[in-house]
Protein backbone atom coordinates (compact mmCIF):
# COMPACT_ATOMS: atom_id res chain seq x y z
CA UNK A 1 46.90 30.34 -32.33
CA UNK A 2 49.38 31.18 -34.99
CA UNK A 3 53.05 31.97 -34.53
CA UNK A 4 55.88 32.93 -36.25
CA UNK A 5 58.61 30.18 -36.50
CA UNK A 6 62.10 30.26 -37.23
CA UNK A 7 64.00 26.95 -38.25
CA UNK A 8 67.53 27.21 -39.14
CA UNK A 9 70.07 23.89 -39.73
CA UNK A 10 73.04 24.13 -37.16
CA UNK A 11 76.59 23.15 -38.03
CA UNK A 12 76.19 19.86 -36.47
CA UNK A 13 72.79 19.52 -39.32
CA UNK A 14 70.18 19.69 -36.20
CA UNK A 15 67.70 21.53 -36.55
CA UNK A 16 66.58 24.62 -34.25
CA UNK A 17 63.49 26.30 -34.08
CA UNK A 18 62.85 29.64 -32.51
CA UNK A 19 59.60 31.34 -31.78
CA UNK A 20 60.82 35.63 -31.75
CA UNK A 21 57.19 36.88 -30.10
CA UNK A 22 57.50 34.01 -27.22
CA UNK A 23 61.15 34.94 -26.24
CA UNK A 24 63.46 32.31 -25.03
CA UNK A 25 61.05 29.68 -26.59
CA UNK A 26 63.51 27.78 -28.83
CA UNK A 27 63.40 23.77 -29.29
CA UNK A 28 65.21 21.93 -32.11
CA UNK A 29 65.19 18.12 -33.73
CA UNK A 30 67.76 15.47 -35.90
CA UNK A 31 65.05 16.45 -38.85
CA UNK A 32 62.87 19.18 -39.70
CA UNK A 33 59.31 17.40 -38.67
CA UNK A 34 60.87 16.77 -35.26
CA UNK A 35 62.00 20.17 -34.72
CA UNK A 36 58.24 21.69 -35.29
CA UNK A 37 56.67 18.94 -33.37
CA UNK A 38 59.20 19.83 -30.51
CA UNK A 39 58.40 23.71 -31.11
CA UNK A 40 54.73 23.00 -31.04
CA UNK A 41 54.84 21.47 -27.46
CA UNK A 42 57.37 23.94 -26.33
CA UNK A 43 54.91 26.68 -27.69
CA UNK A 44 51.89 25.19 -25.74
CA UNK A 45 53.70 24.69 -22.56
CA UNK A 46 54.89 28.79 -22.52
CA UNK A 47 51.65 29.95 -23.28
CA UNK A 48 50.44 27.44 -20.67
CA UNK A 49 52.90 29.36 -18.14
CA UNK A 50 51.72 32.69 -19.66
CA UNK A 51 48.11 31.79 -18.21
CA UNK A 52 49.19 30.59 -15.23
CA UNK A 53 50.67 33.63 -14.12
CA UNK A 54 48.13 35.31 -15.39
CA UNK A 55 50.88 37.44 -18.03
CA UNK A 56 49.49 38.42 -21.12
CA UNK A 57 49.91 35.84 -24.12
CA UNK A 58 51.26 37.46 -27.57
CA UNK A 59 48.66 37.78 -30.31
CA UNK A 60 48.52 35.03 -32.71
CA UNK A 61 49.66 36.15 -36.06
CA UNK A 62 48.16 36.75 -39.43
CA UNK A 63 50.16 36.71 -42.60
CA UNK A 64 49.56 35.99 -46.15
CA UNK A 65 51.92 34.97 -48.94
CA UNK A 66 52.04 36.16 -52.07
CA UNK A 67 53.49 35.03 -55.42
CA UNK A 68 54.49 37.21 -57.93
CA UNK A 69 55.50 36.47 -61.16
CA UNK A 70 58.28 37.67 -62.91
């Protein structure tokens, strides 16, 4: 599954990273790998809740990206 994530640097320079279709999902880390490996678990431990109480899991996402040339 795919999902959107937000990572934005603190004033403190952590970093946080917030998932908007899981809500309340948000982890962050002292660099930018840790915060997405922290995000990743926190990700797979809400949609493990999700399933557990049998709630319906948000649709993975699909997005392109496109370059344009000036």
């Amino acid at each position: 599954m795919r999902y959107r994530v937000l990572i934005e640097q603190d004033e403190d320079g952590v970093y946080v990273a917030e998932v908007s279709s899981l809500p309340g999902c948000i982890s962050q880390g002292r660099t930018r790998t840790e915060a997405i490996n922290n995000i990743k678990e926190a990700i797979a431990g809400y949609v493990e809740s999700l399933t557990a109480h049998g709630d319906p899991i948000p649709p993975s996402i699909t997005e392109e990206v496109v370059e344009v040339t000036p």
